[in-house]
Protein backbone atom coordinates (compact mmCIF):
# COMPACT_ATOMS: atom_id res chain seq x y z
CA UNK A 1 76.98 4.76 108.54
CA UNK A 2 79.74 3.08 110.48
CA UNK A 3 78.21 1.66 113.26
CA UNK A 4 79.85 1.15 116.63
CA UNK A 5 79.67 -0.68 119.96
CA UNK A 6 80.70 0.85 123.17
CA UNK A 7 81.61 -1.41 125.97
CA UNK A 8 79.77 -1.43 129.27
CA UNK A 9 80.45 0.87 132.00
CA UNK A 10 80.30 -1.51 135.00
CA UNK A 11 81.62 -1.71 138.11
CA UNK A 12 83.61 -5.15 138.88
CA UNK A 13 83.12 -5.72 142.83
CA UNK A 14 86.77 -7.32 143.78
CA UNK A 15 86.31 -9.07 147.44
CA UNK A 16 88.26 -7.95 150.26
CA UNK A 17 91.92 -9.21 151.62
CA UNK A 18 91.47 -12.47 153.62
CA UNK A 19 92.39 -11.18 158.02
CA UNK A 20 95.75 -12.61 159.01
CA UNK A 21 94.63 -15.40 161.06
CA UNK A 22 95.63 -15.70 164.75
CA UNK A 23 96.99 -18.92 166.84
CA UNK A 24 94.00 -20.69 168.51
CA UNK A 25 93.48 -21.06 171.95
CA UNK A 26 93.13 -24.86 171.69
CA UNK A 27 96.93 -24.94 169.74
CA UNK A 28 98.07 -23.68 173.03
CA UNK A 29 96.34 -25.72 175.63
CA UNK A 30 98.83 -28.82 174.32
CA UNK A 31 101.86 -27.86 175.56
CA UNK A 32 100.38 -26.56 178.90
CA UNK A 33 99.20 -30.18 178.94
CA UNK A 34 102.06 -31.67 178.29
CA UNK A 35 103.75 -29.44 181.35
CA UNK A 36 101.11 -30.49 183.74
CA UNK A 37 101.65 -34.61 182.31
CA UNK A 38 105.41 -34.26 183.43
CA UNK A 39 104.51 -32.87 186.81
CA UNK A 40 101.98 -35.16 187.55
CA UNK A 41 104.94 -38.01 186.21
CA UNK A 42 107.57 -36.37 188.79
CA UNK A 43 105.55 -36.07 191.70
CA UNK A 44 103.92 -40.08 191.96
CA UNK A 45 108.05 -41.07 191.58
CA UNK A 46 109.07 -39.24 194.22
CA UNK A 47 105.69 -40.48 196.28
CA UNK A 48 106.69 -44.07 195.93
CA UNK A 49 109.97 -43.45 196.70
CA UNK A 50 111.32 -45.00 193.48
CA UNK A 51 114.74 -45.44 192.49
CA UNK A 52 114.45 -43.53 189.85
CA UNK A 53 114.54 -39.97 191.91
CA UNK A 54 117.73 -41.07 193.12
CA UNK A 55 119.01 -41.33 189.61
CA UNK A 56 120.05 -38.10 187.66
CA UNK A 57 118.90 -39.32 184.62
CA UNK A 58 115.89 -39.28 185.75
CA UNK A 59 115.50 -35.31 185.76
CA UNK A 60 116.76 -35.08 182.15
CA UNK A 61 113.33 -36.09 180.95
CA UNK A 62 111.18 -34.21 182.66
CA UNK A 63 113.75 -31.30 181.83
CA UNK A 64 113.34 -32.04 178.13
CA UNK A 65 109.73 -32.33 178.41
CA UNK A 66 109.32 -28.68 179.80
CA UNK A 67 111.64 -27.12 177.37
CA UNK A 68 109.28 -28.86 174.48
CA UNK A 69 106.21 -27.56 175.64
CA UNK A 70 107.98 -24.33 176.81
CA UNK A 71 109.42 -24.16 173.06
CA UNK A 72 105.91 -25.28 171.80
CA UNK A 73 103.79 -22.90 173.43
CA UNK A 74 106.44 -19.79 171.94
CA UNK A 75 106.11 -21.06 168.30
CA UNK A 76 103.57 -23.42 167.95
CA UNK A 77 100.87 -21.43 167.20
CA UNK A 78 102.72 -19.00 165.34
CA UNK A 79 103.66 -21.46 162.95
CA UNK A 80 100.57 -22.92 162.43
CA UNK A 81 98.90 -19.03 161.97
CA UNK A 82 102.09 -18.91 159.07
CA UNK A 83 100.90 -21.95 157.66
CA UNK A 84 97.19 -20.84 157.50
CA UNK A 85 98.48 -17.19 155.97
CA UNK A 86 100.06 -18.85 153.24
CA UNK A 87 96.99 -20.84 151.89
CA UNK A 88 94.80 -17.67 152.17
CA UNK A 89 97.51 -15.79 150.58
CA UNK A 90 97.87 -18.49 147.57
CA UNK A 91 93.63 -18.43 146.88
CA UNK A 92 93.14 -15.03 147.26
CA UNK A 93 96.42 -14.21 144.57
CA UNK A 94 94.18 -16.51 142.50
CA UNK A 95 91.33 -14.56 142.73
CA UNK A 96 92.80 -11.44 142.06
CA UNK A 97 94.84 -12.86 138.60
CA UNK A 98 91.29 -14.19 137.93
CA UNK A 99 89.88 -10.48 138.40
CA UNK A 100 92.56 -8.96 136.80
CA UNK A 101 92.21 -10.64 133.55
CA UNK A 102 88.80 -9.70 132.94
CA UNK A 103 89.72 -6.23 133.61
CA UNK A 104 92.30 -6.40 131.00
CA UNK A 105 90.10 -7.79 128.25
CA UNK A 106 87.89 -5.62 129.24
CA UNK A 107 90.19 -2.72 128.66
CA UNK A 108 91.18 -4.17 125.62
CA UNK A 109 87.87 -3.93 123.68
CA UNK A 110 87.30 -0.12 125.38
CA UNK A 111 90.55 0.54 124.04
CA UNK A 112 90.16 -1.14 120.76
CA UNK A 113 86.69 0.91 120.63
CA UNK A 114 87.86 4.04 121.37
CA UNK A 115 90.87 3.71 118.94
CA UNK A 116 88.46 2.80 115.94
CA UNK A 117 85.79 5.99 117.09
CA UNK A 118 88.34 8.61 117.16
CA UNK A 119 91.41 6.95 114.87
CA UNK A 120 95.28 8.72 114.87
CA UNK A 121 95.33 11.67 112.44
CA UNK A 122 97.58 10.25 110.41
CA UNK A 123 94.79 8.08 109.03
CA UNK A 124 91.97 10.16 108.64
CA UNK A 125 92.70 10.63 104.51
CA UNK A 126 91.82 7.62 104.00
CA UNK A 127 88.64 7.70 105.02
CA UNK A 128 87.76 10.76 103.27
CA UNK A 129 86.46 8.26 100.44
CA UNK A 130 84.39 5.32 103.16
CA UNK A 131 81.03 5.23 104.33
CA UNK A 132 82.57 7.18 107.49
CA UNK A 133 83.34 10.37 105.66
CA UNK A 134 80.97 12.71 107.63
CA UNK A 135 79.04 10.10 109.31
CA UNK A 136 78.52 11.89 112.78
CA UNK A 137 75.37 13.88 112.49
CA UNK A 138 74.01 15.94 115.34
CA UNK A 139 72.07 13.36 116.69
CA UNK A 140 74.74 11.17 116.55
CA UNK A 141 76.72 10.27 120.16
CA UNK A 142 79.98 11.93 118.91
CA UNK A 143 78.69 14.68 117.55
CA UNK A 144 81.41 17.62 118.14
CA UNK A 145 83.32 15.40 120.35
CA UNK A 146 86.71 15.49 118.55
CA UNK A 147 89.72 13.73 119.79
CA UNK A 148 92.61 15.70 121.28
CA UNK A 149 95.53 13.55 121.79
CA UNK A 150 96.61 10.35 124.08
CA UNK A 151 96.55 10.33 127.88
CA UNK A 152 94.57 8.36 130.77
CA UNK A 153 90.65 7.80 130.51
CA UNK A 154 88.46 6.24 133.34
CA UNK A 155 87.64 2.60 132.32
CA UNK A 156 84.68 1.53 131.42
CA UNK A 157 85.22 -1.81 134.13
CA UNK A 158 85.98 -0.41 137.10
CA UNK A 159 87.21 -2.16 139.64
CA UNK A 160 85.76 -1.64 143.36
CA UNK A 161 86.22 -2.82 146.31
CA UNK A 162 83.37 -3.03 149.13
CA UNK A 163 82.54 0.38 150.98
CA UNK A 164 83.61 -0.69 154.84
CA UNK A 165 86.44 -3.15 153.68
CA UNK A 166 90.12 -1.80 155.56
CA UNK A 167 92.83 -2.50 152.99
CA UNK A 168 95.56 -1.43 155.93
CA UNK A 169 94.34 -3.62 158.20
CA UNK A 170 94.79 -6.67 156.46
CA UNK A 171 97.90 -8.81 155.53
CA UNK A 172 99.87 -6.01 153.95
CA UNK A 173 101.27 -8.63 150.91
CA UNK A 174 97.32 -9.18 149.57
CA UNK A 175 96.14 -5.64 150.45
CA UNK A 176 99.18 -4.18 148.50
CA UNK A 177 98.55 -6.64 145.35
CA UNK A 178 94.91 -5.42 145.20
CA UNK A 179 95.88 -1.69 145.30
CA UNK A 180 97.79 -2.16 142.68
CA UNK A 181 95.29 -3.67 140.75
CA UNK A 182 93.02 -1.04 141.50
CA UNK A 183 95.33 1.43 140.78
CA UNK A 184 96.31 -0.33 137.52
CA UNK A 185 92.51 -0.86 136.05
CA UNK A 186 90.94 2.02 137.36
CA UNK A 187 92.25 3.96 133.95
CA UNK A 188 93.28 3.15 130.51
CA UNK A 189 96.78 4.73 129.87
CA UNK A 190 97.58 5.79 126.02
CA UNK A 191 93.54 6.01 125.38
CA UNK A 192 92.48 8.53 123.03
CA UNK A 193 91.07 11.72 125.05
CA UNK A 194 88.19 13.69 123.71
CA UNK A 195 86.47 17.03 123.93
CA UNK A 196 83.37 17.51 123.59
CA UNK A 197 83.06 21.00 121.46
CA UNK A 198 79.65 21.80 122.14
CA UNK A 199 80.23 22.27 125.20
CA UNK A 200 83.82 24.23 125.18
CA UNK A 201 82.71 27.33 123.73
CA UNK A 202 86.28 28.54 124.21
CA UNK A 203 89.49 26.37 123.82
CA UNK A 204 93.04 27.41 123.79
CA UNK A 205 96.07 25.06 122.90
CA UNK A 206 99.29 25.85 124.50
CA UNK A 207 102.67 25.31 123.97
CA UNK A 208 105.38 26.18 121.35
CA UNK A 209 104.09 27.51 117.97
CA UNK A 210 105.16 24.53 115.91
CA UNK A 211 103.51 22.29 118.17
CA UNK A 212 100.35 23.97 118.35
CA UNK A 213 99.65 24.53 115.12
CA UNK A 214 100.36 21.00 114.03
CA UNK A 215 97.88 19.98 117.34
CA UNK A 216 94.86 22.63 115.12
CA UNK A 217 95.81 21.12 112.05
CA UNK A 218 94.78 17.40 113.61
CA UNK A 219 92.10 18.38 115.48
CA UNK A 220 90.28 20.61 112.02
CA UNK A 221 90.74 17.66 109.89
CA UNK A 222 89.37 15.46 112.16
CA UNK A 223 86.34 17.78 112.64
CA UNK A 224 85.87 18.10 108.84
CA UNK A 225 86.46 14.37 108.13
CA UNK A 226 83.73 13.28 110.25
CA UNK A 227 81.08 15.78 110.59
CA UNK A 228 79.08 16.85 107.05
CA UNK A 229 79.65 20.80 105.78
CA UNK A 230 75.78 21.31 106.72
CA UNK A 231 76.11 20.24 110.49
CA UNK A 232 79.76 21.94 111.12
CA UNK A 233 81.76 25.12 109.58
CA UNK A 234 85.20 25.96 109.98
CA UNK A 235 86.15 29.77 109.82
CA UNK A 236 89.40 31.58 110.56
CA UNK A 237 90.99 34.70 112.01
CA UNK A 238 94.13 35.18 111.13
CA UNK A 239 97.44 37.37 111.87
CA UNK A 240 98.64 38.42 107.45
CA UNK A 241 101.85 36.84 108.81
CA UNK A 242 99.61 33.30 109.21
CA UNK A 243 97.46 33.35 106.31
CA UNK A 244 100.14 31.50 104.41
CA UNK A 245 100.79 28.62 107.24
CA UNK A 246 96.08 28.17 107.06
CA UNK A 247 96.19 28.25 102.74
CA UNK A 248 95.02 23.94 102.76
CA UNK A 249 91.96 25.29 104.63
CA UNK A 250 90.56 26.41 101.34
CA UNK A 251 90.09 22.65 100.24
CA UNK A 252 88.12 21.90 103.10
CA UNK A 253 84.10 21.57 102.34
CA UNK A 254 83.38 23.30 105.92
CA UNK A 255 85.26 26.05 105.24
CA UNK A 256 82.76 27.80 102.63
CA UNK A 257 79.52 28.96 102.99
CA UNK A 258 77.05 26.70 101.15
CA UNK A 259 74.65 29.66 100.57
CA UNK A 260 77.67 32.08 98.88
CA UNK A 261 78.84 30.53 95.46
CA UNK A 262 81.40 32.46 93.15
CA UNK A 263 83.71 30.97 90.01
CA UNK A 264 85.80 28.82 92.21
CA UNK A 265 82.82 27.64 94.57
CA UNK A 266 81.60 28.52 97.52
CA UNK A 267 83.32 31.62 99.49
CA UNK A 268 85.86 31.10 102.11
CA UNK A 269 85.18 32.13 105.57
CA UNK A 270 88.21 33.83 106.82
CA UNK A 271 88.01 36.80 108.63
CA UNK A 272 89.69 40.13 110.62
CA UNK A 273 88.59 39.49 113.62
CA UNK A 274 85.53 36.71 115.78
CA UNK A 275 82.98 39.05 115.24
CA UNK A 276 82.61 39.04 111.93
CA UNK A 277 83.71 35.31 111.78
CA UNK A 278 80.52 34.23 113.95
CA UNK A 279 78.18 36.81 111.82
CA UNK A 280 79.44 35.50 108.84
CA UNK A 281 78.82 32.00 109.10
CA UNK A 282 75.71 30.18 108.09
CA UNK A 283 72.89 29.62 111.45
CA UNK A 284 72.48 26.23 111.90
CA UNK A 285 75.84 24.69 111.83
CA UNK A 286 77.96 24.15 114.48
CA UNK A 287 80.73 27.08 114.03
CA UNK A 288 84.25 26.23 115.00
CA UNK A 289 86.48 29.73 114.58
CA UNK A 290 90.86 28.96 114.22
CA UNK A 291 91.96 32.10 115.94
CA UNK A 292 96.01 32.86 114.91
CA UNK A 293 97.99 35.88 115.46
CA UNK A 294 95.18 37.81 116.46
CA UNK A 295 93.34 39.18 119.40
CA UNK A 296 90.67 36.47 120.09
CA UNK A 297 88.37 38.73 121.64
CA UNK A 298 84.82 37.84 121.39
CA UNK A 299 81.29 38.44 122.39
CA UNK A 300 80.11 36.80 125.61
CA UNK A 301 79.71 33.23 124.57
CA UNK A 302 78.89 31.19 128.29
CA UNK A 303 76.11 29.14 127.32
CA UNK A 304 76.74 28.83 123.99
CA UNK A 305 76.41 25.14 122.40
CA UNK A 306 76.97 25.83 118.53
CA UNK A 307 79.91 27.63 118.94
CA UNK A 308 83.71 27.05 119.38
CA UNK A 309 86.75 29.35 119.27
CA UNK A 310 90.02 27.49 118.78
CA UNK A 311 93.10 29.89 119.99
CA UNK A 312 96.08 29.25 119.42
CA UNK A 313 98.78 29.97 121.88
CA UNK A 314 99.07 32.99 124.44
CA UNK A 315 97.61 33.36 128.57
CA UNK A 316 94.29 31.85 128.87
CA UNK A 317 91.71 33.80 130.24
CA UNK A 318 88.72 33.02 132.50
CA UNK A 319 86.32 30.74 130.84
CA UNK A 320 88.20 29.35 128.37
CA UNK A 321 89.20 25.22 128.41
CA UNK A 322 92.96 25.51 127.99
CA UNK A 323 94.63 22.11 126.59
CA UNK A 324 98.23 21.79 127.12
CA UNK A 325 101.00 19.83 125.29
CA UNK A 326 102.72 17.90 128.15
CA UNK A 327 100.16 17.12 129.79
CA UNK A 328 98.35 14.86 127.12
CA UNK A 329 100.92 13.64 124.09
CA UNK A 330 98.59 15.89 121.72
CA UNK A 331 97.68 14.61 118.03
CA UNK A 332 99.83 16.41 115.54
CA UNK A 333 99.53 16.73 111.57
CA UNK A 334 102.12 18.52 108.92
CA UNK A 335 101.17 21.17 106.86
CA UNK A 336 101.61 18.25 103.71
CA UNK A 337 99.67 15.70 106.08
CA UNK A 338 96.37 18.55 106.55
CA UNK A 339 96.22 19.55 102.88
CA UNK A 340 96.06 15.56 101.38
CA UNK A 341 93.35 15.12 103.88
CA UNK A 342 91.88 18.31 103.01
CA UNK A 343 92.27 17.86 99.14
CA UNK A 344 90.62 14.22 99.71
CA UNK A 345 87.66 16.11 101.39
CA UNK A 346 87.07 18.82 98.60
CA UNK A 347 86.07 16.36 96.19
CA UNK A 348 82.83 15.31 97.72
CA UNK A 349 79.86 17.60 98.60
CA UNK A 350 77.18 17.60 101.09
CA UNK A 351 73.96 17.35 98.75
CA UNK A 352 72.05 17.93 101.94
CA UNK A 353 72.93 21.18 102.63
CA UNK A 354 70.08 24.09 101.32
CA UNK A 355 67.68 21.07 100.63
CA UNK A 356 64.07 20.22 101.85
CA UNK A 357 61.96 17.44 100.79
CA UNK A 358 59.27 18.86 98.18
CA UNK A 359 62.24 21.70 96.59
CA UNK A 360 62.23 20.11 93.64
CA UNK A 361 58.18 19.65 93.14
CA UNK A 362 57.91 23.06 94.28
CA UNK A 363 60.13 24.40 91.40
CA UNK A 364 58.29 22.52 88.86
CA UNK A 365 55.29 24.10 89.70
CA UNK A 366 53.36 21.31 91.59
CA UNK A 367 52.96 19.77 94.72
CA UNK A 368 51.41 16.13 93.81
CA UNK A 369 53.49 14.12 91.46
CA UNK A 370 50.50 12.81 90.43
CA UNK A 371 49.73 15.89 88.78
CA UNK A 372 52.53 16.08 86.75
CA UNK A 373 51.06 15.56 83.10
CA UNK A 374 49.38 18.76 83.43
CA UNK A 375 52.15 20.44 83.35
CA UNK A 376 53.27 19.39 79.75
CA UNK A 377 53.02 21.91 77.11
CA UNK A 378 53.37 25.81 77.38
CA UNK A 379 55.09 28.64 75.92
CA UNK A 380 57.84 28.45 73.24
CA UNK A 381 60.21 29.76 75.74
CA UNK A 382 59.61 27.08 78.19
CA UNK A 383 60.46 24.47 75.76
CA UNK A 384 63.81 22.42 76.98
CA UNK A 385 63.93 24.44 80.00
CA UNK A 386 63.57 22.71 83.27
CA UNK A 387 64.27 23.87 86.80
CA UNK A 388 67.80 22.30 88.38
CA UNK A 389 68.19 24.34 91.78
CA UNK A 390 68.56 27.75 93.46
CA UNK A 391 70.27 30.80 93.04
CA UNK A 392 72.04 32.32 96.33
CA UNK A 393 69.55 34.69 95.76
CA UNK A 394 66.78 32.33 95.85
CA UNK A 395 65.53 32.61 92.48
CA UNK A 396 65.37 29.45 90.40
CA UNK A 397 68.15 28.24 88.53
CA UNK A 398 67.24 27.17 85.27
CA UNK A 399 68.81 25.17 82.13
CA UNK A 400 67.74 25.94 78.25
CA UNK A 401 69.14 23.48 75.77
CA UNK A 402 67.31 25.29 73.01
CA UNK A 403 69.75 26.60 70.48
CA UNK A 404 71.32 29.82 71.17
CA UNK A 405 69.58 31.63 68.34
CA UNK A 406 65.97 30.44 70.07
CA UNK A 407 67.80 31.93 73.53
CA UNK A 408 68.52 29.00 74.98
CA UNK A 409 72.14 27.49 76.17
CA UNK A 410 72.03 24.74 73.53
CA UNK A 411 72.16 21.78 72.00
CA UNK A 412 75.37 20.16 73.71
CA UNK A 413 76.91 20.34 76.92
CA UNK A 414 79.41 18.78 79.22
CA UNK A 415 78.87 18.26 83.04
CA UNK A 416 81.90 18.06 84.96
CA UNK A 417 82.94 17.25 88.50
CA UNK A 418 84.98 14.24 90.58
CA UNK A 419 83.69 10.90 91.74
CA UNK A 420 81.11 11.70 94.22
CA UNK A 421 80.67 15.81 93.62
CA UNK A 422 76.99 14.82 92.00
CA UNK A 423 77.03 14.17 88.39
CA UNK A 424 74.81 11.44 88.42
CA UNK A 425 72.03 13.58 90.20
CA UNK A 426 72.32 16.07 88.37
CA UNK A 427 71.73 14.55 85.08
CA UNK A 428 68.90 12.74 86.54
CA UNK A 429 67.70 16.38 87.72
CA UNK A 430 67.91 17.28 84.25
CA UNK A 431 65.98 14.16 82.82
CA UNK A 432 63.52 13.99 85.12
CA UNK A 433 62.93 18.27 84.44
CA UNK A 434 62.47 17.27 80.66
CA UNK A 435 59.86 14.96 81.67
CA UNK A 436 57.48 16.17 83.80
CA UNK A 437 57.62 19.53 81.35
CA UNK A 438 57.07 17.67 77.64
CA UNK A 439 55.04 14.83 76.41
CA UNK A 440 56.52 11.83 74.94
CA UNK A 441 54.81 13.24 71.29
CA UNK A 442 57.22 16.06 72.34
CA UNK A 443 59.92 14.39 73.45
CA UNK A 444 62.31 11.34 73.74
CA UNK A 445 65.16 10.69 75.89
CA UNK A 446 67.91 8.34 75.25
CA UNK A 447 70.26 7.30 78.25
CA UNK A 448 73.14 6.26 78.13
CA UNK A 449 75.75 5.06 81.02
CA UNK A 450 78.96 4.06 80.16
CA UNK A 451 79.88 3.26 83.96
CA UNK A 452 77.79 0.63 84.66
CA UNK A 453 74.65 1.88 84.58
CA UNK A 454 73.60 2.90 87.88
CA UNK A 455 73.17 6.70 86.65
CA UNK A 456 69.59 6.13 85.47
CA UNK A 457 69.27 3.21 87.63
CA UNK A 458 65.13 3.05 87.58
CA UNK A 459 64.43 6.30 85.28
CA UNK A 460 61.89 5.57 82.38
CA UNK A 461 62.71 6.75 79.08
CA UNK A 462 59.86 8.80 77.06
């Protein structure tokens, strides 16, 4: 399984805007001082009856020295509040490019995350043949949660500022920097958005027809691509006008009932109407119905966790989760695009499906391997014949390599199938039958891999 790490969902506390500062009261007790010095000056000249108060000259001075401290006392302390504005404004700027690059590597690796969990559509046939074909099991956290297009996401680092801080009330070139970084990091824009199908029992994709269908065509293949034909099926109700436009749905695994078989495999689960679609599908699995052309109609399904009905186009209606192309830029595949990905799909099965541990003992005849050997020997017809599944029916399914004039199916066969549709397992089925039903006086096997090996990787010849 392809295992991944989400980021942390923190909150990142971002301080406050620095107050404006204010001229002191001791800046502005100087140039009163200085006012008081040149009156002081004036007066003890004039006492002594100096010269100097006969002079004109003289006045300039003290003249000069009030329009100073006049001049002082206006600006002085304005200045040095300016000066005092600009160093808070330079450290706290700091801070916040500080801030702001942790936010954005932290949005980086929640982007890069979410990108690599729910990948573009585009790519999803290739993965058809990795470990992450059908890795998201129902206990797994994605389960059902299928992504929908691009748009904004919360972040998983959120900035936040304290609870009683006053962003207007500050100096309005710091408080508007840190609401823009607030704004900025609060969401991640172009982010993959989800939605969670187990909880969506109804969903309806708007917008033109082209569009929409293209949007069902991403959203089934990414359904079928990661989640295994035993934990999901896909069934459809279709318009005869759209049967055509839904044929590459016959490739896909989750669109067949597992416990059906007929010459081509298992039978396809399309449908008149929801109804039948939801009767008709295997219990167990979470059922996703395509609804096209048709009234989507439908039993009451509030509540309902293993269900989804997809419609396409048309009013929605109350209780349905409408998604809307414009709103989100919504994932999109061609009808050439769904059917590679589907035709990559159909070549692998889920082995899992129908199977409990002990089937296999239980079909032999026994429950402790240990008692195998006692079940060598018996009847002329039950020579060569071992056990290799179940019927739909639920009656053993059984393979005779006697010779066709003893009844059986015999001597020589040929097992076909792709890379990964089971091969392997069953011709280890078949060995392993032959074995616990005939002695080695009976009976010898000779196997023989030509690829490497690995199909009787372990299995003791008799």
């Amino acid at each position: 399984m392809h295992e991944l790490t989400e980021p942390p969902h923190v909150a990142v506390p971002v301080a406050a805007p620095p107050p404006v500062p204010t001229p002191t009261s001791a800046g502005r007790l100087i140039p009163v001082m200085s006012l008081v010095v040149t009156g002081v000056m004036v007066a003890v000249v004039f006492a002594m009856g100096s010269p100097l108060s006969s002079n004109p000259m003289f006045f300039a001075f003290p003249l000069m020295m009030v329009v100073s401290a006049l001049t002082s006392l206006a600006h002085g302390g304005t200045r040095r509040a300016e000066a005092e504005l600009n160093i808070s404004r330079h450290r706290y700027l700091g801070y916040l490019h500080d801030v702001g690059q942790q936010l954005a590597d932290s949005a980086a690796a929640q982007q890069q995350w979410l990108l690599e969990l729910h990948p573009p559509p585009d790519t999803l046939w290739q993965l058809a043949g990795t470990q992450r074909r059908w890795e998201r099991h129902r206990n797994h956290e994605a389960f059902c949660r299928i992504r929908s297009g691009l748009g904004q996401v919360p972040a998983g680092a959120r900035p936040v500022t304290p609870a009683d801080t006053e962003i207007r009330d500050v100096d309005p070139v710091t408080s508007a920097t840190l609401q823009r970084l607030l704004d900025g990091y609060s969401v991640l824009r172009d982010a993959p958005v989800t939605t969670d199908l187990r909880a969506t029992p109804l969903l309806r994709l708007q917008g033109d027809e082209q569009t929409v269908r293209a949007w069902a065509r991403a959203l089934l293949c990414q359904l079928a691509t990661f989640h295994s034909p035993g934990d999901v099926g896909i069934a459809a109700v279709l318009a005869e006008d759209r049967q055509e436009c839904w044929d590459w749905l016959k490739w896909l695994p989750q669109h067949g009932d597992p416990r059906r078989v007929d010459d081509i495999g298992p039978v396809r689960l399309t449908f008149r109407n929801v109804d039948t679609a939801l009767a008709g599908n295997p219990g167990g699995r979470h059922t996703v119905v395509l609804v096209d052309g048709v009234d989507a109609t439908a039993p009451d399904l509030r509540g309902r966790t293993d269900v989804t009905v997809i419609c396409l186009g048309g009013a929605g209606r109350a209780g349905e989760a409408v998604l809307t192309a414009g709103d989100e830029v919504p994932d999109t595949l061609s009808a050439v695009e769904a059917a590679t990905c589907a035709r990559r799909l159909a070549a692998y099965r889920d082995t899992t499906v129908g199977r409990t541990p002990g089937d296999w003992l239980g079909l032999i005849g026994v429950s402790d391997p240990a008692a195998l050997p006692s079940r060598w020997g018996g009847s002329a017809g039950s020579a060569l014949r071992v056990p290799l599944g179940s019927r739909d029916t639920g009656e053993p399914l059984h393979l005779d390599i006697k010779e066709a004039a003893l009844g059986g199916a015999g001597p020589h066969g040929l097992c076909i199938g792709a890379t990964g549709s089971g091969k392997s397992e069953l011709l280890r089925t078949v060995a392993l039958g032959m074995i616990a039903r005939h002695s080695p006086e009976e009976l010898n096997l000779i196997l023989v891999d030509f690829k490497g090996g690995a199909a009787f990787l372990d299995t003791k010849s008799q």
